[in-house]
C-alpha atoms as a PDB file:
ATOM      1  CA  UNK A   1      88.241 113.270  70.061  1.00  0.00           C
ATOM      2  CA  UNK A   2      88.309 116.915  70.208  1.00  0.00           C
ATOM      3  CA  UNK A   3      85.304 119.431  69.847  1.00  0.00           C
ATOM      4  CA  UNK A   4      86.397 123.034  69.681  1.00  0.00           C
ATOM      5  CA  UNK A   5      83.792 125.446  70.711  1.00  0.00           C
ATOM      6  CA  UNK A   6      83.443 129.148  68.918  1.00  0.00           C
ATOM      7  CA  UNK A   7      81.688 131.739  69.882  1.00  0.00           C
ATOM      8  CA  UNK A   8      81.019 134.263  67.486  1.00  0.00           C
ATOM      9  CA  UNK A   9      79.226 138.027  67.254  1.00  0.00           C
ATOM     10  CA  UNK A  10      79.797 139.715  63.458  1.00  0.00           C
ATOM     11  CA  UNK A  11      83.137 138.242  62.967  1.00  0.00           C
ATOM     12  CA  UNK A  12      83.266 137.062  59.255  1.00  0.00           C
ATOM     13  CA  UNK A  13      86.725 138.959  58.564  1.00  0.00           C
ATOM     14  CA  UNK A  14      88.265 136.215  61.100  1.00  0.00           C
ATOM     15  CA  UNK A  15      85.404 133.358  61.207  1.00  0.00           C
ATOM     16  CA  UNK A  16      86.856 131.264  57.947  1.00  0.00           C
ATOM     17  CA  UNK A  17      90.656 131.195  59.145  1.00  0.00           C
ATOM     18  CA  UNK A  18      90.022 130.023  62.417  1.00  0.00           C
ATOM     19  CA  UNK A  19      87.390 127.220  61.411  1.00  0.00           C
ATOM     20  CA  UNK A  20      90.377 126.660  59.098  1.00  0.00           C
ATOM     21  CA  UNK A  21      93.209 126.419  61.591  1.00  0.00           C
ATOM     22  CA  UNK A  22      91.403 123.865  64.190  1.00  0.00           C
ATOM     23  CA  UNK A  23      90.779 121.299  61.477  1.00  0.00           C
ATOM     24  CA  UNK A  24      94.285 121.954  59.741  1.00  0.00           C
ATOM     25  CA  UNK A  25      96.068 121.806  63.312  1.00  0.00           C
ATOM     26  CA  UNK A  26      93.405 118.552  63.529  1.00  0.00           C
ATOM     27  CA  UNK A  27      95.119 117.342  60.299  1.00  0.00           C
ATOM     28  CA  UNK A  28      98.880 117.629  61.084  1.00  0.00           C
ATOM     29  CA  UNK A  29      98.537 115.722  63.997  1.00  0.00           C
ATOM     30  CA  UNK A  30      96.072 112.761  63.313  1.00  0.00           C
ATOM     31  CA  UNK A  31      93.780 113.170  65.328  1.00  0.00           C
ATOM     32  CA  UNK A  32      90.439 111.871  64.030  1.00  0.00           C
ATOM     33  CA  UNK A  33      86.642 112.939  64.513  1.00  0.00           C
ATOM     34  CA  UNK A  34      87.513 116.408  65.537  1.00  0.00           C
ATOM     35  CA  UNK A  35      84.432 118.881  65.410  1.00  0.00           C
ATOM     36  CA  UNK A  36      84.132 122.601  64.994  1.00  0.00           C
ATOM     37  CA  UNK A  37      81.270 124.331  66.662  1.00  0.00           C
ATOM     38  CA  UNK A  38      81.033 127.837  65.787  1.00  0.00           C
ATOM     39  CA  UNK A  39      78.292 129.871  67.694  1.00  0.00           C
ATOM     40  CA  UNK A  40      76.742 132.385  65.831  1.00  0.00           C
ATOM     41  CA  UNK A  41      75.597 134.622  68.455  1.00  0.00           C
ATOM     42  CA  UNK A  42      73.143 136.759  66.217  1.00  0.00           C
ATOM     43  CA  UNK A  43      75.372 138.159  63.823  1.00  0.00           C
ATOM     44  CA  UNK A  44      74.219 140.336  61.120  1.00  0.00           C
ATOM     45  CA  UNK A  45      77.576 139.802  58.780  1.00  0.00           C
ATOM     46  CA  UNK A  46      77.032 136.583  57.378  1.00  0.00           C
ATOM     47  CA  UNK A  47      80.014 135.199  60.183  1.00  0.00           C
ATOM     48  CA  UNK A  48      77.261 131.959  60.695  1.00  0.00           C
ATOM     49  CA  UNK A  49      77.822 131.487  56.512  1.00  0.00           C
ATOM     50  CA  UNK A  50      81.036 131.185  56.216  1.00  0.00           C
ATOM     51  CA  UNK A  51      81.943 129.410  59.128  1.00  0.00           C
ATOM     52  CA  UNK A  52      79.418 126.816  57.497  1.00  0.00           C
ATOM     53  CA  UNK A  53      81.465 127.005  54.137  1.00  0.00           C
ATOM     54  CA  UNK A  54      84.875 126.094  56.246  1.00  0.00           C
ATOM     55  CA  UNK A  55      83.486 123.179  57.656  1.00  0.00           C
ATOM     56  CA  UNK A  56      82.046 123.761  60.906  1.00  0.00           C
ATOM     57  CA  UNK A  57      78.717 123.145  62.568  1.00  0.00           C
ATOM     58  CA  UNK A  58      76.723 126.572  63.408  1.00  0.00           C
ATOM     59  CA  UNK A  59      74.563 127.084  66.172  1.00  0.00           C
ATOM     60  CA  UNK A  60      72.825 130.470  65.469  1.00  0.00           C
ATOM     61  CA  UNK A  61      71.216 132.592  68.169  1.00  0.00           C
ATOM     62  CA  UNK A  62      68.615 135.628  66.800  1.00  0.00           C
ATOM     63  CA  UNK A  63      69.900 137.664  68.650  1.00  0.00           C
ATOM     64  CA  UNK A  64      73.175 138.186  70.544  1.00  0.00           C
ATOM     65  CA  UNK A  65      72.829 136.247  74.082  1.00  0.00           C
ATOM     66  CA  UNK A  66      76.083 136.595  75.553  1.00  0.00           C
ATOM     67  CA  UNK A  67      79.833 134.787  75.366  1.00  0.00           C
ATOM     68  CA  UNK A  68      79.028 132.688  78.020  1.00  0.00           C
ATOM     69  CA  UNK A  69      75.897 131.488  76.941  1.00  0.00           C
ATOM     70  CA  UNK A  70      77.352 130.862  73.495  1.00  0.00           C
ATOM     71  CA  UNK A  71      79.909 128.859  75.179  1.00  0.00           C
ATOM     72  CA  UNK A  72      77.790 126.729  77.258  1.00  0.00           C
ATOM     73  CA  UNK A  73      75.315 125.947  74.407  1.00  0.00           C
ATOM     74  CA  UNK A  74      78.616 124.857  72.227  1.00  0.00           C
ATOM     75  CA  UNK A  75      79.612 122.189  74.995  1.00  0.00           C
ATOM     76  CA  UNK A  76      76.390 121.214  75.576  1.00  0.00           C
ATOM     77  CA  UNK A  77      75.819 120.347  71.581  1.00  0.00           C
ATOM     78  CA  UNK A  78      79.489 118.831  71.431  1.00  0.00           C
ATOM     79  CA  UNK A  79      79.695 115.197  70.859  1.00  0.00           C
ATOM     80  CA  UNK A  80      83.099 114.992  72.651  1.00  0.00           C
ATOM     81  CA  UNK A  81      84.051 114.986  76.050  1.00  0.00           C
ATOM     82  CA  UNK A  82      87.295 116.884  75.612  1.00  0.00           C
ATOM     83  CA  UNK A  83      86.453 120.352  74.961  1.00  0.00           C
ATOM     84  CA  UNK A  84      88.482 122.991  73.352  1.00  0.00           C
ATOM     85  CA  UNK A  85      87.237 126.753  73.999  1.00  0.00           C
ATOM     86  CA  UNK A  86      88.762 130.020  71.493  1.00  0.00           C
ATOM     87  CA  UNK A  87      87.608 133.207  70.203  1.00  0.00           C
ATOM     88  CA  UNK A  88      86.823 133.504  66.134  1.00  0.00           C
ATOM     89  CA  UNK A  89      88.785 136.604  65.926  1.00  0.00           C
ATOM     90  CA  UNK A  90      92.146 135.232  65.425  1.00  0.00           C
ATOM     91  CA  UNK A  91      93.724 136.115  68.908  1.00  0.00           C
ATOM     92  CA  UNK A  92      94.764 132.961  70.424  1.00  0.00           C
ATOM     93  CA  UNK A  93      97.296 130.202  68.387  1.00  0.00           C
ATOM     94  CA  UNK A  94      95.475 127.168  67.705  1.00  0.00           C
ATOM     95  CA  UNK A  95      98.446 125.445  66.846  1.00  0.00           C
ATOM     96  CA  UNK A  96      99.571 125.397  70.773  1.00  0.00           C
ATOM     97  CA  UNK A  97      96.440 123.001  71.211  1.00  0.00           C
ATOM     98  CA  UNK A  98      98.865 120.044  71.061  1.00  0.00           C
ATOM     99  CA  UNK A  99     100.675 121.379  74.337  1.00  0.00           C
ATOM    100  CA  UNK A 100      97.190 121.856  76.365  1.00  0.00           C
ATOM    101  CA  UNK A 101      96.003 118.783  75.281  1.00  0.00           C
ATOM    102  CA  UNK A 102      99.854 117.389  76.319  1.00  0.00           C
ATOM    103  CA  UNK A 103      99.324 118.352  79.724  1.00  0.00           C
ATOM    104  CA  UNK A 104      95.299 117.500  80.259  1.00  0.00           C
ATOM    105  CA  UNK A 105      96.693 113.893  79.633  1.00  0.00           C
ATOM    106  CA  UNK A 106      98.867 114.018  82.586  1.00  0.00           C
ATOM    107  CA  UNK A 107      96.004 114.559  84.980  1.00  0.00           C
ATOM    108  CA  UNK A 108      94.660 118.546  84.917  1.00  0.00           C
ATOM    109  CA  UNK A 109      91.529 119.185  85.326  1.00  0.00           C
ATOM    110  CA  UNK A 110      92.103 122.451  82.942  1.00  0.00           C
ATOM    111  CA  UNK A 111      94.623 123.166  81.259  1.00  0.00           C
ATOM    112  CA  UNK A 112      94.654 127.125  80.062  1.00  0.00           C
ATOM    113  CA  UNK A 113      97.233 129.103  77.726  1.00  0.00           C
ATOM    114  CA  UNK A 114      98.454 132.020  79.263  1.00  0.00           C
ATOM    115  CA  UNK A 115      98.581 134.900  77.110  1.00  0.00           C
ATOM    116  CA  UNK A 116     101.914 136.754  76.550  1.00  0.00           C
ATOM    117  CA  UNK A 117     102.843 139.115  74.076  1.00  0.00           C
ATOM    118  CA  UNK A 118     102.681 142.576  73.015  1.00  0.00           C
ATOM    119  CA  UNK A 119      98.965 142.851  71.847  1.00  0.00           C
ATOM    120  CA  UNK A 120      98.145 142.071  75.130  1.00  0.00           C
ATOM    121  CA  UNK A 121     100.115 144.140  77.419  1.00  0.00           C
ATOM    122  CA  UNK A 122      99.827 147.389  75.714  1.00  0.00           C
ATOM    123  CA  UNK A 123      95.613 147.058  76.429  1.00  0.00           C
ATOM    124  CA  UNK A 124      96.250 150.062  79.178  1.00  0.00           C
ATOM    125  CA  UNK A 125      92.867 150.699  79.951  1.00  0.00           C
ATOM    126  CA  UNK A 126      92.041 146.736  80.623  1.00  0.00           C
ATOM    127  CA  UNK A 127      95.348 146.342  82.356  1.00  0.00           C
ATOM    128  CA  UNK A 128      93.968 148.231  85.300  1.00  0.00           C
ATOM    129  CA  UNK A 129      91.224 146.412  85.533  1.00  0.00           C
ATOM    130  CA  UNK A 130      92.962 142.917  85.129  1.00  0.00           C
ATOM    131  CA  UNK A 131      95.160 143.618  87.964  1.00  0.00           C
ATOM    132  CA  UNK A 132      92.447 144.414  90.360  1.00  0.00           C
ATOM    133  CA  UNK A 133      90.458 141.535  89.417  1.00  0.00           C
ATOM    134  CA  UNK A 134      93.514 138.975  89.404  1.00  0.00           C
ATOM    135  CA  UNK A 135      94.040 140.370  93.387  1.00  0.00           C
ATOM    136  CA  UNK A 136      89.683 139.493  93.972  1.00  0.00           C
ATOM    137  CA  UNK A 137      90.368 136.350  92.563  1.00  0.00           C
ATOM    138  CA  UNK A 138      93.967 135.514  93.848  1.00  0.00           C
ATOM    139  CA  UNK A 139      92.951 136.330  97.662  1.00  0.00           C
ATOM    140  CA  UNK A 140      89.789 134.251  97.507  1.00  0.00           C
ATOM    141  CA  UNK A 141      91.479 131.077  96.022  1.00  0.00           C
ATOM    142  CA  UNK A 142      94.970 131.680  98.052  1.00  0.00           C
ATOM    143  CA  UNK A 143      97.121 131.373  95.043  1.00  0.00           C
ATOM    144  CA  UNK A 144      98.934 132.706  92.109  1.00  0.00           C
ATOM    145  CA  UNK A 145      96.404 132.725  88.885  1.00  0.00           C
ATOM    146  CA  UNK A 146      98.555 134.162  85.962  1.00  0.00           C
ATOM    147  CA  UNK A 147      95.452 134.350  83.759  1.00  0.00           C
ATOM    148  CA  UNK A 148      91.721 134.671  85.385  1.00  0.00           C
ATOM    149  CA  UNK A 149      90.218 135.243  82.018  1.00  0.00           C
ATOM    150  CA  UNK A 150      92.027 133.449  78.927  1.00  0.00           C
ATOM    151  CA  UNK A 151      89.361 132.298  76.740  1.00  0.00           C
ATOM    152  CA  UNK A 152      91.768 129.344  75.586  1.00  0.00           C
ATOM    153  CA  UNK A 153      91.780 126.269  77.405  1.00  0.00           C
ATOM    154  CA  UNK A 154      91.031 122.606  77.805  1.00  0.00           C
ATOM    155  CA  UNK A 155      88.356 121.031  79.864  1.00  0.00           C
ATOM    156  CA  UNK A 156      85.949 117.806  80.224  1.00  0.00           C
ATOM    157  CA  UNK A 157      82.487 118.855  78.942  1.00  0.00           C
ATOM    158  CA  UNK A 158      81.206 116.111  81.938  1.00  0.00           C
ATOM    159  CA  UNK A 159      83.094 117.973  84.592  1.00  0.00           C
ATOM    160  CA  UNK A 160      82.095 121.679  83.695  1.00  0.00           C
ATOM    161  CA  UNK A 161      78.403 120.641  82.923  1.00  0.00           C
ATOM    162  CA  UNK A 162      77.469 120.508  86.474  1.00  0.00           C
ATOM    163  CA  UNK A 163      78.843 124.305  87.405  1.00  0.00           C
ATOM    164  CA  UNK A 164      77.085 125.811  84.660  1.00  0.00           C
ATOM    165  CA  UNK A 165      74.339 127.204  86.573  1.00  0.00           C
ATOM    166  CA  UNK A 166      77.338 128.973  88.493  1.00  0.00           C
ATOM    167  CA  UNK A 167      78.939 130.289  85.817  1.00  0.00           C
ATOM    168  CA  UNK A 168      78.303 133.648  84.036  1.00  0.00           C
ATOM    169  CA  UNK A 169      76.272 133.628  80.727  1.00  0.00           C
ATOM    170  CA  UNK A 170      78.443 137.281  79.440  1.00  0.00           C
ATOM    171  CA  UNK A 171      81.917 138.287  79.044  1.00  0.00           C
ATOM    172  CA  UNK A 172      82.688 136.678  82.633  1.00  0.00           C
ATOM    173  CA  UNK A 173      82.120 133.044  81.792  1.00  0.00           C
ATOM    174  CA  UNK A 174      86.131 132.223  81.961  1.00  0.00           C
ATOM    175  CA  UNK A 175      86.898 133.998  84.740  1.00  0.00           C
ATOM    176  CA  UNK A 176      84.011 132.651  86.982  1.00  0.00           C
ATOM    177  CA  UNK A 177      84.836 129.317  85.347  1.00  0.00           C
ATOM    178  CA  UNK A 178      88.646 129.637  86.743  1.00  0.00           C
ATOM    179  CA  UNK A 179      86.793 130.842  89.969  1.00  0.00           C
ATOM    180  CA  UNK A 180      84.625 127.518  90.124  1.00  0.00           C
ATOM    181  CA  UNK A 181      87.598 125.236  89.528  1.00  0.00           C
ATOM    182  CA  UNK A 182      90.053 126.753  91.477  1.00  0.00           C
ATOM    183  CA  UNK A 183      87.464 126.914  94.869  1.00  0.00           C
ATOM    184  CA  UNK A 184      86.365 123.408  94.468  1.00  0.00           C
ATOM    185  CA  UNK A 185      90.018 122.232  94.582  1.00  0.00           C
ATOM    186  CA  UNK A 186      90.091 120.980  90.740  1.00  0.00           C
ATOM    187  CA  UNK A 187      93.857 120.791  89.242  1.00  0.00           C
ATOM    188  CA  UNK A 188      94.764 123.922  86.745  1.00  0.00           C
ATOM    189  CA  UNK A 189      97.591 124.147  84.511  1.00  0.00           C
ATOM    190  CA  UNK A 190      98.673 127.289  83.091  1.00  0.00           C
ATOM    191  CA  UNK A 191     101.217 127.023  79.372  1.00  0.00           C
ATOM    192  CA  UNK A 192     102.105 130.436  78.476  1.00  0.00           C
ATOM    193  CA  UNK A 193     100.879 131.264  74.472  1.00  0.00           C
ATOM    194  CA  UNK A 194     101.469 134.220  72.265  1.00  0.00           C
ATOM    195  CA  UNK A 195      98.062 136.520  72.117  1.00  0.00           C
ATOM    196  CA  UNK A 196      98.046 138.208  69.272  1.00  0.00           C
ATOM    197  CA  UNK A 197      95.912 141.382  67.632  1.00  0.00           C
ATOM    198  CA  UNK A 198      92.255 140.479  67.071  1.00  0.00           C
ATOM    199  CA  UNK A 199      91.123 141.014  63.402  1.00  0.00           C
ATOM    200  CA  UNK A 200      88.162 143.334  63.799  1.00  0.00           C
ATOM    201  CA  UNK A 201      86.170 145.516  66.345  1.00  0.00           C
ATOM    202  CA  UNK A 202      86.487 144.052  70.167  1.00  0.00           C
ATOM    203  CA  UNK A 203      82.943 143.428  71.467  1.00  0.00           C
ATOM    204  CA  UNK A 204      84.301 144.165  75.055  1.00  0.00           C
ATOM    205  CA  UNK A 205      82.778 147.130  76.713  1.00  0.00           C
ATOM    206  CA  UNK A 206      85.182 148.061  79.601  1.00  0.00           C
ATOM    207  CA  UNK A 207      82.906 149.454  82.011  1.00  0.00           C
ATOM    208  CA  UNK A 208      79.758 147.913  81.447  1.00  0.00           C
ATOM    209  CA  UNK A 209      81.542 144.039  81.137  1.00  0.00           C
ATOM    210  CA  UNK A 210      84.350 145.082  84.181  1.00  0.00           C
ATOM    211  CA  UNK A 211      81.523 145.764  86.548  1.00  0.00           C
ATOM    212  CA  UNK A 212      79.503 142.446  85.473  1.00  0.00           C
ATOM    213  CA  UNK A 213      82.591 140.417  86.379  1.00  0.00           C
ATOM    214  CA  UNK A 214      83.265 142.336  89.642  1.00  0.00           C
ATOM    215  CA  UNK A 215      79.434 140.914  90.212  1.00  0.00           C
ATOM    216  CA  UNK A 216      80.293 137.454  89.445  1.00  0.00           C
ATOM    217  CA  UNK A 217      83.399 137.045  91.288  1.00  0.00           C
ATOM    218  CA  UNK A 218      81.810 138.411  94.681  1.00  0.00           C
ATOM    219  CA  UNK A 219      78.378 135.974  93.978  1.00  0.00           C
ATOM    220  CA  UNK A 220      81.168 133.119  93.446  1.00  0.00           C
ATOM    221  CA  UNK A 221      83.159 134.193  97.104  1.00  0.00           C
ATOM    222  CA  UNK A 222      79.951 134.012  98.554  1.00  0.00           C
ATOM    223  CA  UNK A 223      78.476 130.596  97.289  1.00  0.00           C
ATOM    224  CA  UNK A 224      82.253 129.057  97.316  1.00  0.00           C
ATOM    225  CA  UNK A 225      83.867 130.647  99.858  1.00  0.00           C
ATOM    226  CA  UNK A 226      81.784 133.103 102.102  1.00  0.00           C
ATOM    227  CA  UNK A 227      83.724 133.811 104.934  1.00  0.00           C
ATOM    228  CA  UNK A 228      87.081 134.916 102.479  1.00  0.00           C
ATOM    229  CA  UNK A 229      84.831 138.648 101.669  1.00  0.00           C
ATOM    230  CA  UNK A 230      83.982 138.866 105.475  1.00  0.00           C
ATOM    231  CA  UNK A 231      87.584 138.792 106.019  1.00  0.00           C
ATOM    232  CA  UNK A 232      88.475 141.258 103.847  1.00  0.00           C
ATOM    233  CA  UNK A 233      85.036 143.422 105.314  1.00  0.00           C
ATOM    234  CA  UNK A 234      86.697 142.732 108.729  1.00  0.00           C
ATOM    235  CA  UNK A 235      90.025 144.056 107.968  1.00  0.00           C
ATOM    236  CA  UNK A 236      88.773 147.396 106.307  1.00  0.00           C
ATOM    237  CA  UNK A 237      86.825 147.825 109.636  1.00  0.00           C
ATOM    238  CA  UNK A 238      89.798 147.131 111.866  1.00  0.00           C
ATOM    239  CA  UNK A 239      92.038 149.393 109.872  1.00  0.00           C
ATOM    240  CA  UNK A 240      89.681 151.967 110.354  1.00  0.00           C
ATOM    241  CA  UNK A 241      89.031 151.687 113.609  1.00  0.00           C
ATOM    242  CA  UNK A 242      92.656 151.903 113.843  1.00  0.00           C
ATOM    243  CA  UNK A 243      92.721 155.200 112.594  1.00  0.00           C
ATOM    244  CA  UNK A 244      89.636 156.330 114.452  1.00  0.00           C
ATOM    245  CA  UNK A 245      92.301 155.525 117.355  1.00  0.00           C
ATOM    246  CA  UNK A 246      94.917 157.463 116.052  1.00  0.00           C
ATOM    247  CA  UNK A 247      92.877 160.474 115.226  1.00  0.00           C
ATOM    248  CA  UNK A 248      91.273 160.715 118.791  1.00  0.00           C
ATOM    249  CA  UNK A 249      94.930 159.977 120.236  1.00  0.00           C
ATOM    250  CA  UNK A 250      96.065 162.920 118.635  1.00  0.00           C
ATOM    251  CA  UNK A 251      92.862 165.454 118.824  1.00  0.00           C
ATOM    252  CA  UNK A 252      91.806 164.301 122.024  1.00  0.00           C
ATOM    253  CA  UNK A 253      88.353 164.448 120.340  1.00  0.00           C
ATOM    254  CA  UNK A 254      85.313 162.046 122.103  1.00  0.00           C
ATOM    255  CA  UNK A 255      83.944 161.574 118.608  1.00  0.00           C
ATOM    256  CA  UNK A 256      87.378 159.858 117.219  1.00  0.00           C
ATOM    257  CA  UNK A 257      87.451 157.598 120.106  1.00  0.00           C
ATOM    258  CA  UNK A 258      83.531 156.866 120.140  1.00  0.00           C
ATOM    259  CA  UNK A 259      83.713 156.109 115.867  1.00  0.00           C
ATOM    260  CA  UNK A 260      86.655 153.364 116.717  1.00  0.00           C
ATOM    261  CA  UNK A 261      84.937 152.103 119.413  1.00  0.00           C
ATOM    262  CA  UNK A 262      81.974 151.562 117.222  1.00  0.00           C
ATOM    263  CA  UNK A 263      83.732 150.481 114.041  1.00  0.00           C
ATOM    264  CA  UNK A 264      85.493 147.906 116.615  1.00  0.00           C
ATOM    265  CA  UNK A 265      81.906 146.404 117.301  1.00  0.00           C
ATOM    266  CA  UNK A 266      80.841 146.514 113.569  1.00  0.00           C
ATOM    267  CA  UNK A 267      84.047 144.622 113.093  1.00  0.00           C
ATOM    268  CA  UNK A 268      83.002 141.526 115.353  1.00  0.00           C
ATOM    269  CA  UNK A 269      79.537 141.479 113.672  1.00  0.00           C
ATOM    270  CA  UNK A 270      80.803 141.548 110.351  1.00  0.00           C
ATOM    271  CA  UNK A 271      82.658 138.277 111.217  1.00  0.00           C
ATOM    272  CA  UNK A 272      80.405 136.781 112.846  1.00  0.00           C
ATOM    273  CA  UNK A 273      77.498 137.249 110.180  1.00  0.00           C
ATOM    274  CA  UNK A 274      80.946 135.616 108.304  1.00  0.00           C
ATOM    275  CA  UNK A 275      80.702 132.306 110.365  1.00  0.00           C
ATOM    276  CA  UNK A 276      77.326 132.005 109.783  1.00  0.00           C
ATOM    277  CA  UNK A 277      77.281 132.432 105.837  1.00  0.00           C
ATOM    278  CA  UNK A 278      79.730 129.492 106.094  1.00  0.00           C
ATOM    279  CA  UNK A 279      77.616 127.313 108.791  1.00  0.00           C
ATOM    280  CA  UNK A 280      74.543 128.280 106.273  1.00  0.00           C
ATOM    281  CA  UNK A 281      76.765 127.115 103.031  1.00  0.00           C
ATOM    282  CA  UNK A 282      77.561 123.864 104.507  1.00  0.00           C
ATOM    283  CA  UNK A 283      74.000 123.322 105.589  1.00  0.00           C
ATOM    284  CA  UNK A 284      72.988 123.836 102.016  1.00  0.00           C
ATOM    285  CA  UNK A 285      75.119 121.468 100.534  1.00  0.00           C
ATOM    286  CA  UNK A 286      74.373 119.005 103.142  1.00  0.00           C
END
């Protein structure tokens, strides 16, 4: 009925309880032949062991080859359509499964819990970054995404298969998965979940895994949506050619007025070269 898919990187404080939780939230509400698939991405803790002991089947990876990767090999090995995606450190409630699953019946394409809560609000050096990655995504798809990167949510394995060679292999794998439904028109459902404190040491690295997904969400504009970056190019040239403008208004300086003049023609080319990613895209596909 249900396979839930773990990744996991040295997380045997958390590993047990969570294998735990999907087959006792399995339990209480009937629902039979549900799998666990924990992914131990090379740990060196034993975390592949003991999710064993609680029941689940373990995929182990030598060495550590990314969240995404992990994730994709998980549905790929599941032996249910209806897959069930969560972290082994004990952040997101795997009791609210019952309300995702509640509202993938009624038609979603994804259904994903939106995290609320203390534990994740008071992250102030990733709230920066989530804010200017919700805008990247937001203005590309033209609507409100309350959560680009939950790692909680519901999906067919048969309809995400096909956009895996899309989708990132790292930390980015949710977001550019949100990305690929949201571009392609799929229906997403948002149910807002407590997040709570992870047990054990984050495997995030800010920078390094901020800049990654900056990298995938531009690669996903361009093979999705081209002509939404050329836009935005096209406005940052016409705003400063608009102050070129301004500047030689005021100065009376031939260089102001020749730098808006020229930032006015780089404008035009940038949206043409715009028309012609998307002429090139639909080629492609065609």
């Amino acid at each position: 009925m249900i396979s839930f898919v773990v990744p996991a990187l040295n997380e045997r404080a958390a590993v047990g309880d969570t294998v735990k939780s999907c087959f006792s939230v399995a339990s209480e509400q009937g629902w039979p032949d549900v799998e666990v698939i924990v992914i131990d991405d090379g740990s060196t803790d034993g975390t592949g062991e003991l999710a064993k002991a609680a029941g689940a089947r373990v995929i182990r990876h030598p060495v550590p080859g990314g969240y995404g990767r992990a994730v994709k090999q998980g549905v790929d090995a599941a032996r249910h359509d209806t897959i069930v995606p969560l972290d082994a450190d004990g952040t997101y409630p795997i009791e609210r499964t019952p309300d995702l699953l509640a509202s993938y019946r009624r038609g979603f394409d994804m259904v994903v819990g939106r995290r609320t809560g203390k534990a994740y609000r008071e992250s102030t050096l990733k709230m920066p970054l989530r804010i200017v990655l919700r805008f990247m995504v937001e203005f590309t798809t033209g609507r409100a995404i309350p959560d680009i990167n939950s790692g909680f949510r519901i999906f067919s394995r048969e309809a995400v298969r096909p956009y895996f060679v899309r989708l990132s292999s790292t930390f980015s794998f949710s977001t550019s998965m949100t990305l690929a439904y949201m571009m392609t028109g799929r229906f997403v459902d948002y149910i807002d979940i407590p997040y709570y404190e992870r047990v054990g040491q984050s495997k995030v690295r800010l920078f390094r895994d901020g800049l990654r997904t900056i990298q995938f969400i531009v690669q996903a504009i361009l093979y999705f949506n081209p002509l939404k970056i050329f836009l935005l190019l096209d406005l940052l040239c016409l705003v400063g050619a608009a102050i070129f403008m301004l500047l030689a208004y005021a100065t009376q300086l031939l260089v102001f007025f020749l730098l808006a003049i020229g930032t006015l023609l780089v404008s035009i080319l940038v949206f043409a070269i715009g028309l012609l990613a998307v002429q090139l895209k639909e080629i492609i596909n065609h």
